[in-house]
PDB file of N, CA and C in Angstrom:
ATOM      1  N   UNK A   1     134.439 119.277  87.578  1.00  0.00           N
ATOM      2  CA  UNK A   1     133.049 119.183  87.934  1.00  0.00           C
ATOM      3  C   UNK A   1     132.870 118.290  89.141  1.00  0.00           C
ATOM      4  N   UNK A   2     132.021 118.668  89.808  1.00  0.00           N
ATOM      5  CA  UNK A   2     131.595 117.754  90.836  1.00  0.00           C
ATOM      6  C   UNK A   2     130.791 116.218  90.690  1.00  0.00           C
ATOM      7  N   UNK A   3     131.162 115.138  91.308  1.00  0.00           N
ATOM      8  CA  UNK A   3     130.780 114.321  91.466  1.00  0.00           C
ATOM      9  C   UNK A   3     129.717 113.348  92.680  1.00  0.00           C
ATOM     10  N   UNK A   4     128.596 113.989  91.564  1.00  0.00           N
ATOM     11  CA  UNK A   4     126.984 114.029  92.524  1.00  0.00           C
ATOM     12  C   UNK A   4     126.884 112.277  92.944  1.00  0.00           C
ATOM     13  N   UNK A   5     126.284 112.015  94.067  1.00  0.00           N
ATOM     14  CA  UNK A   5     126.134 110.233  94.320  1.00  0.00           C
ATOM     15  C   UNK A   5     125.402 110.444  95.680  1.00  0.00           C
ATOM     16  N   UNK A   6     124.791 109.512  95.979  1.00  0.00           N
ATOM     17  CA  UNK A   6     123.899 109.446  97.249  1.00  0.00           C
ATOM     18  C   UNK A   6     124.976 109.201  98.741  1.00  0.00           C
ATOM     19  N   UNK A   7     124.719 110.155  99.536  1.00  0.00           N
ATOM     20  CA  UNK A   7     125.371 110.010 100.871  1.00  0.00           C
ATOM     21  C   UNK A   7     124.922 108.708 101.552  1.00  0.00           C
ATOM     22  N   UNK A   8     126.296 107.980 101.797  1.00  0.00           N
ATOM     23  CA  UNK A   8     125.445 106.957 102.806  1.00  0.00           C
ATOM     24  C   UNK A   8     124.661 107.208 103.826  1.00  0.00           C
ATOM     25  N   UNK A   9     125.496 107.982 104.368  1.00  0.00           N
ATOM     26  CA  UNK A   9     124.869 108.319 105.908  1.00  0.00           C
ATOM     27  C   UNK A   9     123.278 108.657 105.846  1.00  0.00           C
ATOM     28  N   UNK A  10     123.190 110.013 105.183  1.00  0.00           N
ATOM     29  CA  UNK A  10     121.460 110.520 105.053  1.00  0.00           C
ATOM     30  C   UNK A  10     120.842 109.990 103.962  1.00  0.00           C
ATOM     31  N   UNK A  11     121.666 109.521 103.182  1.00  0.00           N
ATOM     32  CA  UNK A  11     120.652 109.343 101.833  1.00  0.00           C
ATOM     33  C   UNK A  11     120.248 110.220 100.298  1.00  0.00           C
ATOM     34  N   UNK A  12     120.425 111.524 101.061  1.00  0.00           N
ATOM     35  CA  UNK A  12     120.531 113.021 100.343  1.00  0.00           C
ATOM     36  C   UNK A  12     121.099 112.978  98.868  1.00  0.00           C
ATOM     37  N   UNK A  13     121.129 113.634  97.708  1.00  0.00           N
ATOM     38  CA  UNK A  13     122.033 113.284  96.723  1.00  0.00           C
ATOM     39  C   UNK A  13     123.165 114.722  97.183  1.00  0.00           C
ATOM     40  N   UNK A  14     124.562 114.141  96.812  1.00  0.00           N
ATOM     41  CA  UNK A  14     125.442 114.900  97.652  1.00  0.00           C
ATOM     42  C   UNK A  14     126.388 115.158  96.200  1.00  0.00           C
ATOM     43  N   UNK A  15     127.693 116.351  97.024  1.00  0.00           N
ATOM     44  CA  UNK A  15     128.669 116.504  96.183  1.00  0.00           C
ATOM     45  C   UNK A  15     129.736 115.773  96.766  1.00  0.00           C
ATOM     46  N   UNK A  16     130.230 114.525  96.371  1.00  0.00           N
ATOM     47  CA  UNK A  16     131.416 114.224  96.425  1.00  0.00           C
ATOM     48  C   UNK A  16     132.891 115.021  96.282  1.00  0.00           C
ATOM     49  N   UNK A  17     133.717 115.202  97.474  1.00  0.00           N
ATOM     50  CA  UNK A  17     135.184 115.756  97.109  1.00  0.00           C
ATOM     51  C   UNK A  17     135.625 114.868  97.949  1.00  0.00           C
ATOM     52  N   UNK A  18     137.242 114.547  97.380  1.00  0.00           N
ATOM     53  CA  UNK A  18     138.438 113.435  97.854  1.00  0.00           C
ATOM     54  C   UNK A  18     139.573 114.569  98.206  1.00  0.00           C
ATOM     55  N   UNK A  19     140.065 114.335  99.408  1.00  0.00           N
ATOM     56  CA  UNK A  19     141.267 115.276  99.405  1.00  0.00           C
ATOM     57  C   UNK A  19     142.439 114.291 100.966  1.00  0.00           C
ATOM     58  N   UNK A  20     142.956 113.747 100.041  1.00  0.00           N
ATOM     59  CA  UNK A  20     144.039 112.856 100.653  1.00  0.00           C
ATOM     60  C   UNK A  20     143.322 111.570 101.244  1.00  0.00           C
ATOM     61  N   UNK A  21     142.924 111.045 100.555  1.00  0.00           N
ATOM     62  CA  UNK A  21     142.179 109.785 100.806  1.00  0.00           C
ATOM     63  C   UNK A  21     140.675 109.973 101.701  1.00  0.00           C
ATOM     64  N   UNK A  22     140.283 110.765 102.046  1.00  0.00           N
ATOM     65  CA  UNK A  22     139.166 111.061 102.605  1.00  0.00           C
ATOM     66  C   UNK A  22     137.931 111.940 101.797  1.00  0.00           C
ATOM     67  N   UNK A  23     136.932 110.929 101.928  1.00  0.00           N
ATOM     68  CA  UNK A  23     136.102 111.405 101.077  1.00  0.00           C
ATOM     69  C   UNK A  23     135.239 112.326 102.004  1.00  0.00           C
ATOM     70  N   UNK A  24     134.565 113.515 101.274  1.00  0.00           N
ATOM     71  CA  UNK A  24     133.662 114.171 102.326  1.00  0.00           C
ATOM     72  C   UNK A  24     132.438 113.923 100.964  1.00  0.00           C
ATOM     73  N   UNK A  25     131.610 114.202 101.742  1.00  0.00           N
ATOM     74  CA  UNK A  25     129.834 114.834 101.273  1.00  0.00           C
ATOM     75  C   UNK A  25     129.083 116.112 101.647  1.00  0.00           C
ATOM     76  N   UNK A  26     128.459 116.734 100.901  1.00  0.00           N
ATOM     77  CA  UNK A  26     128.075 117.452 101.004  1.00  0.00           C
ATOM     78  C   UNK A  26     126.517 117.728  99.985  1.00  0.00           C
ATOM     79  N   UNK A  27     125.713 118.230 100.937  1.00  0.00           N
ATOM     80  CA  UNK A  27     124.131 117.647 100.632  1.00  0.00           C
ATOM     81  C   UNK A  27     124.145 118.379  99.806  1.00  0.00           C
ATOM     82  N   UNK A  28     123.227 118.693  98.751  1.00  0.00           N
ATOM     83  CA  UNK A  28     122.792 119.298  97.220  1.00  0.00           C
ATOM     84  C   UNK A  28     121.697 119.687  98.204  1.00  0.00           C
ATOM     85  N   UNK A  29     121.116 120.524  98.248  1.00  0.00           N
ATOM     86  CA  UNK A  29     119.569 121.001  98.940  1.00  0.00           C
ATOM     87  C   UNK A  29     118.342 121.183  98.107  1.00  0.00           C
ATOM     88  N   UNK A  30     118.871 121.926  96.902  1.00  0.00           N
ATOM     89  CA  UNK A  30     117.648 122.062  96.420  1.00  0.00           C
ATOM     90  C   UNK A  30     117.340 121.307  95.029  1.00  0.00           C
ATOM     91  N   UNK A  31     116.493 120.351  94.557  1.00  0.00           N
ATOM     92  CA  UNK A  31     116.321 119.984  93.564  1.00  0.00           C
ATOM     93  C   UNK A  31     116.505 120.684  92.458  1.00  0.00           C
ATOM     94  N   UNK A  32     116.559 122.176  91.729  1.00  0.00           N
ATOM     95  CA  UNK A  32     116.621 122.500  90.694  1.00  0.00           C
ATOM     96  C   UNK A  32     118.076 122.941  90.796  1.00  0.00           C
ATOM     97  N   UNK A  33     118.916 123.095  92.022  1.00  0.00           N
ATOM     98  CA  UNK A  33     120.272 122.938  91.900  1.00  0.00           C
ATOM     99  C   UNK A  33     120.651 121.653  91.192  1.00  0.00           C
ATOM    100  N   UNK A  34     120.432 120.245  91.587  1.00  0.00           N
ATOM    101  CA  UNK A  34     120.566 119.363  91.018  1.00  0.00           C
ATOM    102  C   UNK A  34     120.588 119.438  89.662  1.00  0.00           C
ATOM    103  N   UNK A  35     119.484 119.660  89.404  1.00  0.00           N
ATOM    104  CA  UNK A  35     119.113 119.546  87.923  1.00  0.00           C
ATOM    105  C   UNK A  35     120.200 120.595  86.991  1.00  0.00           C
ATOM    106  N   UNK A  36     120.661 121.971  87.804  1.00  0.00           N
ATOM    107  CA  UNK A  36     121.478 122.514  86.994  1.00  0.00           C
ATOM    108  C   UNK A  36     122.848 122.096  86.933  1.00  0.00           C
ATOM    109  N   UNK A  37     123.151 120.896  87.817  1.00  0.00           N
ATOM    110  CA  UNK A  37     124.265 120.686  88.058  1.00  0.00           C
ATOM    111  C   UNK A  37     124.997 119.772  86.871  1.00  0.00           C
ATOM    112  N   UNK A  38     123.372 118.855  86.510  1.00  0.00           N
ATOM    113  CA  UNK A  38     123.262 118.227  85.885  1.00  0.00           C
ATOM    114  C   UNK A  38     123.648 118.412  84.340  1.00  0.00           C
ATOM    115  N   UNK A  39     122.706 119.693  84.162  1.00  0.00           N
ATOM    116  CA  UNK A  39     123.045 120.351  82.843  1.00  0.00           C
ATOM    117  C   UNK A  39     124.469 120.825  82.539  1.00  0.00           C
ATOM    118  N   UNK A  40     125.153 121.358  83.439  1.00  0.00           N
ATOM    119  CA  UNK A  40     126.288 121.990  83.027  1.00  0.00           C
ATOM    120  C   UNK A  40     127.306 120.949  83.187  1.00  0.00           C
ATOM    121  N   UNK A  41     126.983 119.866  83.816  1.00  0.00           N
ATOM    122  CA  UNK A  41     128.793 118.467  82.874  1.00  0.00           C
ATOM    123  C   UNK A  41     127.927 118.259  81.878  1.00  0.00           C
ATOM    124  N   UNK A  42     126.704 118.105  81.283  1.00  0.00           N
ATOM    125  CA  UNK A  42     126.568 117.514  80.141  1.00  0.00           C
ATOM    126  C   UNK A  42     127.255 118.435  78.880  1.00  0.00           C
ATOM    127  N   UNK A  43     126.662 120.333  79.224  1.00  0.00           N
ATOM    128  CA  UNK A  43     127.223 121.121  78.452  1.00  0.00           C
ATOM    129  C   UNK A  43     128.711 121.037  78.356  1.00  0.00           C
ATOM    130  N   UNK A  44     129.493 120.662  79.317  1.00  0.00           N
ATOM    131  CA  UNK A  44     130.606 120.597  79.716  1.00  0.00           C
ATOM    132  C   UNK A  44     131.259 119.620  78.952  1.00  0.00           C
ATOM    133  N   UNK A  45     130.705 118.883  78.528  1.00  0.00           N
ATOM    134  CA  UNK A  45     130.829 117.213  77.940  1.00  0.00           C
ATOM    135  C   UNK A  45     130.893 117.467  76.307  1.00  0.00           C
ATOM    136  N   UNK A  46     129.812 118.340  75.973  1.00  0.00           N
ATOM    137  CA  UNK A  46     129.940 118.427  74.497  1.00  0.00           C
ATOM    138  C   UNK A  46     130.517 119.463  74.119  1.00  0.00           C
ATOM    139  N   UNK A  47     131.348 120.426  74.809  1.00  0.00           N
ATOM    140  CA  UNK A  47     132.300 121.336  74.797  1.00  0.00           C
ATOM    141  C   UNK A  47     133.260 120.521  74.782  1.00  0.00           C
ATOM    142  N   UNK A  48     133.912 119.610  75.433  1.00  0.00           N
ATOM    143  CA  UNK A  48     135.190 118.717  75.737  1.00  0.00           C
ATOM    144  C   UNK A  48     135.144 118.401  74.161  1.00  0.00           C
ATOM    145  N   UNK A  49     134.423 117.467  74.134  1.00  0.00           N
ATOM    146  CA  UNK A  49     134.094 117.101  72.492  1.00  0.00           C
ATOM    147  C   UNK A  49     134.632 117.670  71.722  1.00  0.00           C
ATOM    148  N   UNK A  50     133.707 118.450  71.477  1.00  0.00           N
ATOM    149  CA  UNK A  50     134.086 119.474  70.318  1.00  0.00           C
ATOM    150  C   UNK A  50     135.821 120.116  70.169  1.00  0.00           C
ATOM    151  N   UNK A  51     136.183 120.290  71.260  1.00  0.00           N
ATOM    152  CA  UNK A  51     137.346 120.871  71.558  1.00  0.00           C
ATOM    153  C   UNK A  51     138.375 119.802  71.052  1.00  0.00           C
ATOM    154  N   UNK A  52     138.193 118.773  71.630  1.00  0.00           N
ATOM    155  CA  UNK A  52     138.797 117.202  70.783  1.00  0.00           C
ATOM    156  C   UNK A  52     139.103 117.550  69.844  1.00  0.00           C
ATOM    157  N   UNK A  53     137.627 117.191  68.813  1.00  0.00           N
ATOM    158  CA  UNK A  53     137.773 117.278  67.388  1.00  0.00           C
ATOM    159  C   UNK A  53     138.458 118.300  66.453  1.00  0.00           C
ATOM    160  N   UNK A  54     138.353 119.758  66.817  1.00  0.00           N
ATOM    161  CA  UNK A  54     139.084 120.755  67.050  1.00  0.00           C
ATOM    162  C   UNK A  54     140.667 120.582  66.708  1.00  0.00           C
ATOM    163  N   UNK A  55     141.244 119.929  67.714  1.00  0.00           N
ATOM    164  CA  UNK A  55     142.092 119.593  68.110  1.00  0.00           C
ATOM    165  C   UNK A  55     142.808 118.701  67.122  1.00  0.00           C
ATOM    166  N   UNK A  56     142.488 118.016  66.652  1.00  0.00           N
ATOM    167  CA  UNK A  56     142.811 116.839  66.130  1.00  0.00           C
ATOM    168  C   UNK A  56     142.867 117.366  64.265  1.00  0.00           C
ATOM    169  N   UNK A  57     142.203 117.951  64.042  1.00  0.00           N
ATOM    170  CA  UNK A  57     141.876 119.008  62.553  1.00  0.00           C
ATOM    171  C   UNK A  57     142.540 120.106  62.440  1.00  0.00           C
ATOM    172  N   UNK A  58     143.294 120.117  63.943  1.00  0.00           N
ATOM    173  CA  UNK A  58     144.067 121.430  63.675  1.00  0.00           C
ATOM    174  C   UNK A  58     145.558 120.295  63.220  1.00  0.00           C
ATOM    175  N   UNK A  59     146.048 119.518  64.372  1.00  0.00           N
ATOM    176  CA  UNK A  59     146.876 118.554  64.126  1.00  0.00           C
ATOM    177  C   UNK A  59     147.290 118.216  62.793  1.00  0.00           C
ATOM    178  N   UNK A  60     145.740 117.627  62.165  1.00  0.00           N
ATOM    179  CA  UNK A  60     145.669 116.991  60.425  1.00  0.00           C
ATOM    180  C   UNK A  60     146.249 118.421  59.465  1.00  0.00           C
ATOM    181  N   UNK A  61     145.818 119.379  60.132  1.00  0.00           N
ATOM    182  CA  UNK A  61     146.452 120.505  58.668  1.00  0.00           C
ATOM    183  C   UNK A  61     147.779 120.916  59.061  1.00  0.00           C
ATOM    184  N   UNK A  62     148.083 120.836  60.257  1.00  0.00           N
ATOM    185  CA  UNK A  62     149.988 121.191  60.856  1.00  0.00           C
ATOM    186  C   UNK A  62     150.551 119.761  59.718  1.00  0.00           C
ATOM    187  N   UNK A  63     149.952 118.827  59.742  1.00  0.00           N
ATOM    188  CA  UNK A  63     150.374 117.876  59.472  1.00  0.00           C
ATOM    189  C   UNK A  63     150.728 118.085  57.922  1.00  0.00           C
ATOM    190  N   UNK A  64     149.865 118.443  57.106  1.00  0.00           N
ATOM    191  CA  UNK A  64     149.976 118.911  55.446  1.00  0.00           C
ATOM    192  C   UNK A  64     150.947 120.016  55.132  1.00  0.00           C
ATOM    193  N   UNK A  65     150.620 120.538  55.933  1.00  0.00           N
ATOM    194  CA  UNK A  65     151.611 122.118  56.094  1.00  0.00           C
ATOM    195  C   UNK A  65     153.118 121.935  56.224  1.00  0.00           C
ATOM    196  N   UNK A  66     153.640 120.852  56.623  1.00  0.00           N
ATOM    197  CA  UNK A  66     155.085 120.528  56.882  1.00  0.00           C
ATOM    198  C   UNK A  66     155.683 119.729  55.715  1.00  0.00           C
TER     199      UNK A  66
END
């Protein structure tokens, strides 16, 4: 996911990318882009989650099973 933060230069809220020590920016333009950008790491976030826990319950019954 991208990592949204204010451009120094303009001020703009931007997309952060790093690629060999150099950071670039790049402006977000439209506010309801933002906002969806927003939504989807959060969805993104409680998918990770879940997938965890998942994970870990699958682990606990490999674990009984042996």
């Amino acid at each position: 996911m991208s990592t949204i933060s204010l451009c120094p230069k303009c001020g703009s809220k931007s997309k952060i990318k790093e690629k060999d020590g150099v950071i670039t920016y790049q402006a977000v333009q439209d506010e309801e882009a933002f906002k969806k950008i927003g939504q989807l790491k959060h969805g993104m976030e409680k998918f990770k989650a879940k997938a965890e826990q998942l994970e870990k319950e699958l682990e606990a019954i490999k674990s009984k099973l042996k």
